[in-house]
N, C-alpha and C. Protein backbone atom coordinates (compact mmCIF):
# COMPACT_ATOMS: atom_id res chain seq x y z
N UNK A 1 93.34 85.03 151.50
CA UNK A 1 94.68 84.58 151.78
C UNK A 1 95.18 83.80 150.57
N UNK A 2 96.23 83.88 150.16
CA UNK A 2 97.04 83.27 149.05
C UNK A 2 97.61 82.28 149.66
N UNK A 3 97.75 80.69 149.07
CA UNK A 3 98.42 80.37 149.75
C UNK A 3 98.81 79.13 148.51
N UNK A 4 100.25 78.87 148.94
CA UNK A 4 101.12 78.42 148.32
C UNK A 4 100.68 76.78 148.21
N UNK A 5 101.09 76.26 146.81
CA UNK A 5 100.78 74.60 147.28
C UNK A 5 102.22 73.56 147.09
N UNK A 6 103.27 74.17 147.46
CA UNK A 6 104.37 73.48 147.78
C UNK A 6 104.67 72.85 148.95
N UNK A 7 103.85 73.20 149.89
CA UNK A 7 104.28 72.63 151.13
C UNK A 7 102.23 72.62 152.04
N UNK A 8 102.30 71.90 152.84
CA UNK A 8 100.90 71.64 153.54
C UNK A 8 100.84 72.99 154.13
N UNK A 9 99.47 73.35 154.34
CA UNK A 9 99.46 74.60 155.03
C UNK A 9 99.77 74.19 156.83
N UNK A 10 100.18 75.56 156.78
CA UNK A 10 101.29 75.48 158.50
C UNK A 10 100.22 75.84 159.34
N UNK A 11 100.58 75.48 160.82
CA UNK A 11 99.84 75.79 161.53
C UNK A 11 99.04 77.47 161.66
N UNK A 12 100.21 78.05 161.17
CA UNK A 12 99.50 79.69 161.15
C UNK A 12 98.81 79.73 160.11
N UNK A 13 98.50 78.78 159.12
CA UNK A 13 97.76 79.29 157.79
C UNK A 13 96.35 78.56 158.60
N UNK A 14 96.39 77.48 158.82
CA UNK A 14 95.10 76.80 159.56
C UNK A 14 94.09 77.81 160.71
N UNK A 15 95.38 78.62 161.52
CA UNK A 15 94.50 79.47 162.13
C UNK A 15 94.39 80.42 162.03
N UNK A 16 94.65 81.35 160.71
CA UNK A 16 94.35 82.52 159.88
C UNK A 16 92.94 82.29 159.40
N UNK A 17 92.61 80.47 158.97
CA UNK A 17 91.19 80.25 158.37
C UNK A 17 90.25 80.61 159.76
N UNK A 18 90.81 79.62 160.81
CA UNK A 18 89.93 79.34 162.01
C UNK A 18 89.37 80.66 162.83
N UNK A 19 90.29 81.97 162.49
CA UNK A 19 90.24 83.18 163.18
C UNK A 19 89.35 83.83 162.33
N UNK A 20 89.70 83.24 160.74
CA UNK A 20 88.39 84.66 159.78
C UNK A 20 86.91 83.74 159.98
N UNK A 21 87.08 82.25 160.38
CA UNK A 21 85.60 81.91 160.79
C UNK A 21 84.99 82.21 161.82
N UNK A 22 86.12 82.30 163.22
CA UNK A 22 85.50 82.76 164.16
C UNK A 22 84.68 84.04 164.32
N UNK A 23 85.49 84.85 163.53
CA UNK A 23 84.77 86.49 163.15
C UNK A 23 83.74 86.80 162.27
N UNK A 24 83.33 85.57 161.52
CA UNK A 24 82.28 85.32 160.95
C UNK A 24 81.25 85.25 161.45
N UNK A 25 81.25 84.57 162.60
CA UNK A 25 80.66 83.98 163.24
C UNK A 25 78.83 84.99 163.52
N UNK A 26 77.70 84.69 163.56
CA UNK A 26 76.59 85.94 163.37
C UNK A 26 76.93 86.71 164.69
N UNK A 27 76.15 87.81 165.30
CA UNK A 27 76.17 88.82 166.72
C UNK A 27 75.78 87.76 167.30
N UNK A 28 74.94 87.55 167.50
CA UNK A 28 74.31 86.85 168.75
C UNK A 28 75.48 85.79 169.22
N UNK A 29 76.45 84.87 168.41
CA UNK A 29 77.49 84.10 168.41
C UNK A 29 78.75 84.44 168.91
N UNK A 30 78.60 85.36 168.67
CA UNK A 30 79.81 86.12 168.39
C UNK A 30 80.58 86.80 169.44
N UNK A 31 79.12 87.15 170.08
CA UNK A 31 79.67 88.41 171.56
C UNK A 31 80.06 87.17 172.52
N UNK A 32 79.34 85.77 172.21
CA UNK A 32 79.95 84.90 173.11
C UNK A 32 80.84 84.12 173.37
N UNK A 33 81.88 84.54 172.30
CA UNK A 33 83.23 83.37 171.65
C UNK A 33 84.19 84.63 171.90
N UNK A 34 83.89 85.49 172.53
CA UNK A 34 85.31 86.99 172.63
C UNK A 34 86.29 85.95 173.05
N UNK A 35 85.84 85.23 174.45
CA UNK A 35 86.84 85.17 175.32
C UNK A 35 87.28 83.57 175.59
N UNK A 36 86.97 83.08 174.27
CA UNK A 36 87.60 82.08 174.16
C UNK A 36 89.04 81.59 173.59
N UNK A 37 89.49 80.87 174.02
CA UNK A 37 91.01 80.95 173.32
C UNK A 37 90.90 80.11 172.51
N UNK A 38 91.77 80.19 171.20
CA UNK A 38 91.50 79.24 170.04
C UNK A 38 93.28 78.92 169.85
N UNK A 39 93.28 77.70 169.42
CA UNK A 39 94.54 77.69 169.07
C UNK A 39 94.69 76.30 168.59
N UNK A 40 95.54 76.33 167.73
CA UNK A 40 96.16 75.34 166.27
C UNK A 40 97.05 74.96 166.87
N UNK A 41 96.99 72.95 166.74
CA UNK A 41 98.41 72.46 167.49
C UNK A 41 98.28 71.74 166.31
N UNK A 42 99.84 70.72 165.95
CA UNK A 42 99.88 69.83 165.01
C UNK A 42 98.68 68.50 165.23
N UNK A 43 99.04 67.87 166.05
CA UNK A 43 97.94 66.95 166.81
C UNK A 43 97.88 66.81 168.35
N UNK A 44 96.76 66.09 168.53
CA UNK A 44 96.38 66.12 169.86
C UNK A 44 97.18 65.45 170.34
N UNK A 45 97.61 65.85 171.84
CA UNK A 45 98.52 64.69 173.00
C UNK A 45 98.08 63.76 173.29
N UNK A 46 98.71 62.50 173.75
CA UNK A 46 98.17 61.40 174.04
C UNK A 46 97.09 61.61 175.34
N UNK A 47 97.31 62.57 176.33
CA UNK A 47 96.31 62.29 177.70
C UNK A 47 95.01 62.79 177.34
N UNK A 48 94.87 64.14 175.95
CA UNK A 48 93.86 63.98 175.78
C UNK A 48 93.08 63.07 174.83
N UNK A 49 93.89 61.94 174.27
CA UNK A 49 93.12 60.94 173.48
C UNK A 49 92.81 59.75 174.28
N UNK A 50 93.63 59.46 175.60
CA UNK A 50 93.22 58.95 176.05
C UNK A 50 92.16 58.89 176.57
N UNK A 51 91.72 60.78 177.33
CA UNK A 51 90.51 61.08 177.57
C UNK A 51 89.33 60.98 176.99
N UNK A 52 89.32 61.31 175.88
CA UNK A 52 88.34 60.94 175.28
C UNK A 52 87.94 59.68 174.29
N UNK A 53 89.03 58.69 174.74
CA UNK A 53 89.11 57.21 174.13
C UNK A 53 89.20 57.19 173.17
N UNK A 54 89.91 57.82 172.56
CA UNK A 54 90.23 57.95 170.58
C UNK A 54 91.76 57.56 170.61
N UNK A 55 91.60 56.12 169.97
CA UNK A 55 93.00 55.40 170.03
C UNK A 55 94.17 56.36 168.65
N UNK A 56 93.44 57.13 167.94
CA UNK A 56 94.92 57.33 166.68
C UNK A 56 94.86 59.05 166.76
N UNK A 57 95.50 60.21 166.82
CA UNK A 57 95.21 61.19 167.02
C UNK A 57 94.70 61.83 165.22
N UNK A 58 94.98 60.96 164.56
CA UNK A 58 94.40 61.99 163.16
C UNK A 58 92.63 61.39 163.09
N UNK A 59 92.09 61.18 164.33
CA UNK A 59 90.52 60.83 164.91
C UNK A 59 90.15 62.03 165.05
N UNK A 60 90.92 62.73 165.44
CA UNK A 60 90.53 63.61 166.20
C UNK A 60 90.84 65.49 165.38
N UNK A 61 89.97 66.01 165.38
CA UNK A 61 90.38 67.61 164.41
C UNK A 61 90.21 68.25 165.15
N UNK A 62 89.45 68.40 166.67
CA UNK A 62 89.49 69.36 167.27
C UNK A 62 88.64 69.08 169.03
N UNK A 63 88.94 70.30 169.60
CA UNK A 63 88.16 69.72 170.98
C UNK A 63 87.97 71.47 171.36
N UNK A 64 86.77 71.32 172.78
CA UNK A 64 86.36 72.26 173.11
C UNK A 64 86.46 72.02 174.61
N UNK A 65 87.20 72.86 175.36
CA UNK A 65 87.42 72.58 176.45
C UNK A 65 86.74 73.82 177.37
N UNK A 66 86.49 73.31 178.55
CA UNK A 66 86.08 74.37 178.89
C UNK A 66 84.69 74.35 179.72
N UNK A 67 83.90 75.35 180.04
CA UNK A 67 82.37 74.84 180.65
C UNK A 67 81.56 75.67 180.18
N UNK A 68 80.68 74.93 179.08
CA UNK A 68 79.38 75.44 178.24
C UNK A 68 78.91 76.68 179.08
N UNK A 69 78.13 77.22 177.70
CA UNK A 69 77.70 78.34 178.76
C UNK A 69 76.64 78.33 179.61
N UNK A 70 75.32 77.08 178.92
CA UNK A 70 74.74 77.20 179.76
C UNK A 70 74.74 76.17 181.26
N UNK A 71 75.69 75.56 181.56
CA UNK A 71 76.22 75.07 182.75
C UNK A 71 77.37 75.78 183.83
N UNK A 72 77.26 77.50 183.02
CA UNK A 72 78.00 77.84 184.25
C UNK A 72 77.01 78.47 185.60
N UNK A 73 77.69 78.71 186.52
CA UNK A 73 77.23 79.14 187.84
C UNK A 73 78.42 80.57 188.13
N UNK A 74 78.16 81.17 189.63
CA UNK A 74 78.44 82.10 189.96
C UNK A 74 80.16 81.48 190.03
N UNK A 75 80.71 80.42 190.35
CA UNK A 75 81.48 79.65 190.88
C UNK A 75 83.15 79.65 189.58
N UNK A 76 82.80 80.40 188.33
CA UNK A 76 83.36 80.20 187.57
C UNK A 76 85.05 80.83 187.60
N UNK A 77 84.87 82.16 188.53
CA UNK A 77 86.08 82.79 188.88
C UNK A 77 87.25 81.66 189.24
N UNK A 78 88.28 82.01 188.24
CA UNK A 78 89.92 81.08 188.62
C UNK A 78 89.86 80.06 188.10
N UNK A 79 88.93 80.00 187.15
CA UNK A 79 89.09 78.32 186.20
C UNK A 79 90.03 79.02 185.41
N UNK A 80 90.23 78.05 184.04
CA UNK A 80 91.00 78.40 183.16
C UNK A 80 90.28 79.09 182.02
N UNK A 81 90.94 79.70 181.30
CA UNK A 81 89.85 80.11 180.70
C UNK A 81 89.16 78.99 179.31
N UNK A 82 87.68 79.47 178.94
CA UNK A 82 87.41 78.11 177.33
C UNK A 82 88.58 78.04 176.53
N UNK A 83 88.63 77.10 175.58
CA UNK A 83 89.61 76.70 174.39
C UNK A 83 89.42 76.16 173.68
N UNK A 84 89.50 76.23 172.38
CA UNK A 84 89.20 75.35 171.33
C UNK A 84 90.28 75.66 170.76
N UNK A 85 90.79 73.78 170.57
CA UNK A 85 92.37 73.11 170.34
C UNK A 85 91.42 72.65 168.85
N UNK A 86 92.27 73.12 167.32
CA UNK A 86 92.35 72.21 166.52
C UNK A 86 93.30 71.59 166.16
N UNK A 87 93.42 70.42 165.01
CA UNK A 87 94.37 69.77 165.39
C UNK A 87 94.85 69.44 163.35
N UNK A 88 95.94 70.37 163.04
CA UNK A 88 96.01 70.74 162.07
C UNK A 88 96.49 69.10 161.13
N UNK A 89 97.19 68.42 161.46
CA UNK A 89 97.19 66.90 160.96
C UNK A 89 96.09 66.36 160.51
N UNK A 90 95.23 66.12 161.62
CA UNK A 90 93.86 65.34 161.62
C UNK A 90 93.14 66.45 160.47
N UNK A 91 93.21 67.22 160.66
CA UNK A 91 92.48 68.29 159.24
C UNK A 91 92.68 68.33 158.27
N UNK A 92 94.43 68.54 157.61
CA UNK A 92 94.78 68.06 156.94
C UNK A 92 94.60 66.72 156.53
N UNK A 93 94.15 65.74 157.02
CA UNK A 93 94.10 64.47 156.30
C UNK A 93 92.34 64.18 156.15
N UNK A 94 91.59 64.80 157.07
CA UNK A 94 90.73 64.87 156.84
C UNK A 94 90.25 65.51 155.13
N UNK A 95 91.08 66.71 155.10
CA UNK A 95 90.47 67.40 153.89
C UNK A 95 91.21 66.76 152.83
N UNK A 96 91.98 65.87 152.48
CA UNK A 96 92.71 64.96 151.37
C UNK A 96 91.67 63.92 151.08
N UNK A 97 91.05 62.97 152.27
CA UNK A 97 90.02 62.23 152.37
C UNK A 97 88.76 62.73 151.80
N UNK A 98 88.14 63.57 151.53
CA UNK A 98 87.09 64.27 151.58
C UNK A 98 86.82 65.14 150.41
N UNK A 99 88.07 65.98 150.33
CA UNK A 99 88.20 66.90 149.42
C UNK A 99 87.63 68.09 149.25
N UNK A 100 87.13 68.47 150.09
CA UNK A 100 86.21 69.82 149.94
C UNK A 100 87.43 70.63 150.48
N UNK A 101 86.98 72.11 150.26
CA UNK A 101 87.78 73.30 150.18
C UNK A 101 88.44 73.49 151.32
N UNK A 102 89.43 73.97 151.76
CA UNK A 102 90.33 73.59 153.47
C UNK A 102 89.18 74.99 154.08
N UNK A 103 88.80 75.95 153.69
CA UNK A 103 88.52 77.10 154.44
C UNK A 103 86.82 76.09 154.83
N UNK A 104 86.15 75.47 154.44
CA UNK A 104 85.20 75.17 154.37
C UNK A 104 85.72 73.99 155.78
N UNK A 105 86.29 73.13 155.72
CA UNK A 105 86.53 72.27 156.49
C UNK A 105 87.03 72.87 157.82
N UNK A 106 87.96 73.77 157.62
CA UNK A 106 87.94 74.51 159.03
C UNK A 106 87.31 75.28 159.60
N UNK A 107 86.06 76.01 158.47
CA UNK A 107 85.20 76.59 159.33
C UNK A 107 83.79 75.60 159.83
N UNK A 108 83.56 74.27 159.56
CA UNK A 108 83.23 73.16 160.03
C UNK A 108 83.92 72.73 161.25
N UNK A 109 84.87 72.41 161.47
CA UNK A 109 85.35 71.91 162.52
C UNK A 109 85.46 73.18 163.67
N UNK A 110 85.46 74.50 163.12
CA UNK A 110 85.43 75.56 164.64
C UNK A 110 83.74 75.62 164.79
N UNK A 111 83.06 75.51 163.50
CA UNK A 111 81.92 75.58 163.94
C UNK A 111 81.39 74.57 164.98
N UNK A 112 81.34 73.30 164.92
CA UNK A 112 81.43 72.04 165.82
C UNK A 112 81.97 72.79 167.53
N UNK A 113 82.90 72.73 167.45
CA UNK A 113 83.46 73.29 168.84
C UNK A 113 82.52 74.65 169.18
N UNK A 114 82.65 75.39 168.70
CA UNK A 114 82.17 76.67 168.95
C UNK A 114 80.57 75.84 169.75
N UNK A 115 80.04 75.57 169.12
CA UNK A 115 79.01 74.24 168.98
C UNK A 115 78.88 73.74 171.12
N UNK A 116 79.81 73.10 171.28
CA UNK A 116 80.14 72.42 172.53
C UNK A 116 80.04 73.89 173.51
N UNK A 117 80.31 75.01 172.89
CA UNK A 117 81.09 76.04 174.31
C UNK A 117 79.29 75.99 174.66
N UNK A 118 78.57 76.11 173.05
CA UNK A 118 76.81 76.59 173.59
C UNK A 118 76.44 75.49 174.08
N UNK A 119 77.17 74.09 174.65
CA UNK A 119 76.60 73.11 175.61
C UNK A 119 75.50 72.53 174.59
N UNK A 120 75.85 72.07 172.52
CA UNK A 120 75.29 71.37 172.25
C UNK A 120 76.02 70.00 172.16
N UNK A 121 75.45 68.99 172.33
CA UNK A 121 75.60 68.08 171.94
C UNK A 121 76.53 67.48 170.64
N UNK A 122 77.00 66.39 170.09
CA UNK A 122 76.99 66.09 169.04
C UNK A 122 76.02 65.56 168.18
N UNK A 123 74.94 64.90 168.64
CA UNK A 123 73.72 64.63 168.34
C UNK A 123 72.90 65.75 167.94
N UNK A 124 72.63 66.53 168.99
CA UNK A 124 72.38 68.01 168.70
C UNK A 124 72.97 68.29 166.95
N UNK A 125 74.05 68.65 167.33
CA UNK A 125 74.57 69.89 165.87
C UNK A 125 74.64 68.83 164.95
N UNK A 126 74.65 67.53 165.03
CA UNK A 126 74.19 66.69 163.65
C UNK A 126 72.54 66.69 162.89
N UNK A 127 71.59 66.75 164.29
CA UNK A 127 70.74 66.77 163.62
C UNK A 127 70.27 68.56 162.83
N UNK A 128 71.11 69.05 163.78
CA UNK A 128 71.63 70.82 163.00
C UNK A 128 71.50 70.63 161.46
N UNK A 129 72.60 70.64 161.73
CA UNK A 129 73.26 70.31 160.16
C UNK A 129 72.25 69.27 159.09
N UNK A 130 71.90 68.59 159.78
CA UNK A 130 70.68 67.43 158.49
C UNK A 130 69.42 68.84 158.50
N UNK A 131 69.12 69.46 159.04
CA UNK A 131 67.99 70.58 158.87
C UNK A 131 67.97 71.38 157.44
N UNK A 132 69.50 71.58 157.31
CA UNK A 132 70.09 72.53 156.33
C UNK A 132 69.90 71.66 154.95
């Protein structure tokens, strides 16, 4: 993707990255994220920062909503379906702070979520990631 540096990348450029990571993603990963919905908002709403007690929304880059896979039951028919909300502000300022490459940072932050749908932890995929 080409992308211009006159203006911050837009929400559709954020989830052009988040969609070529999701498809990245290995088989075994992969067949299990079909039917998740992904989607790029500017930042998070207040009820979900309240929810999860994060007082400033650029705290926050992304969330995984939804019920892991390995905590579902037969019972799952008529929920909503999974979602993973990123939150293109908080990313953006994240990757100014930081500086590493934006495709790298967003395929970090879907990886994380993607992360939650397999019912890991954050503890979990940190000590992930220190392995590497």
């Amino acid at each position: 993707m080409t992308r211009r540096f006159d203006h911050p990348p837009t929400l559709d450029e954020i989830e052009a990255l988040a969609r070529a990571a999701m498809d990245a993603l290995p088989a075994p990963f992969a067949q299990h994220v079909q039917g998740v919905v992904l989607m790029v908002e500017d930042i998070a709403d207040e009820a979900l920062l309240d929810a999860l007690g994060i007082d400033h929304p650029l705290d926050l880059t992304g969330v995984y909503e939804g019920i892991p896979i390995g905590e579902r039951g037969s019972d799952v028919s008529g929920s909503m379906p999974d979602r993973i909300r990123l939150f293109r502000r908080a990313i953006l300022d994240e990757w100014i702070e930081e500086g590493e490459a934006l495709e790298h940072l967003v395929r970090h932050v879907l990886v994380h979520e993607v992360g939650h749908h397999f019912g890991l932890s954050d503890a979990d995929m940190h000590a992930l990631e220190g392995q590497q």
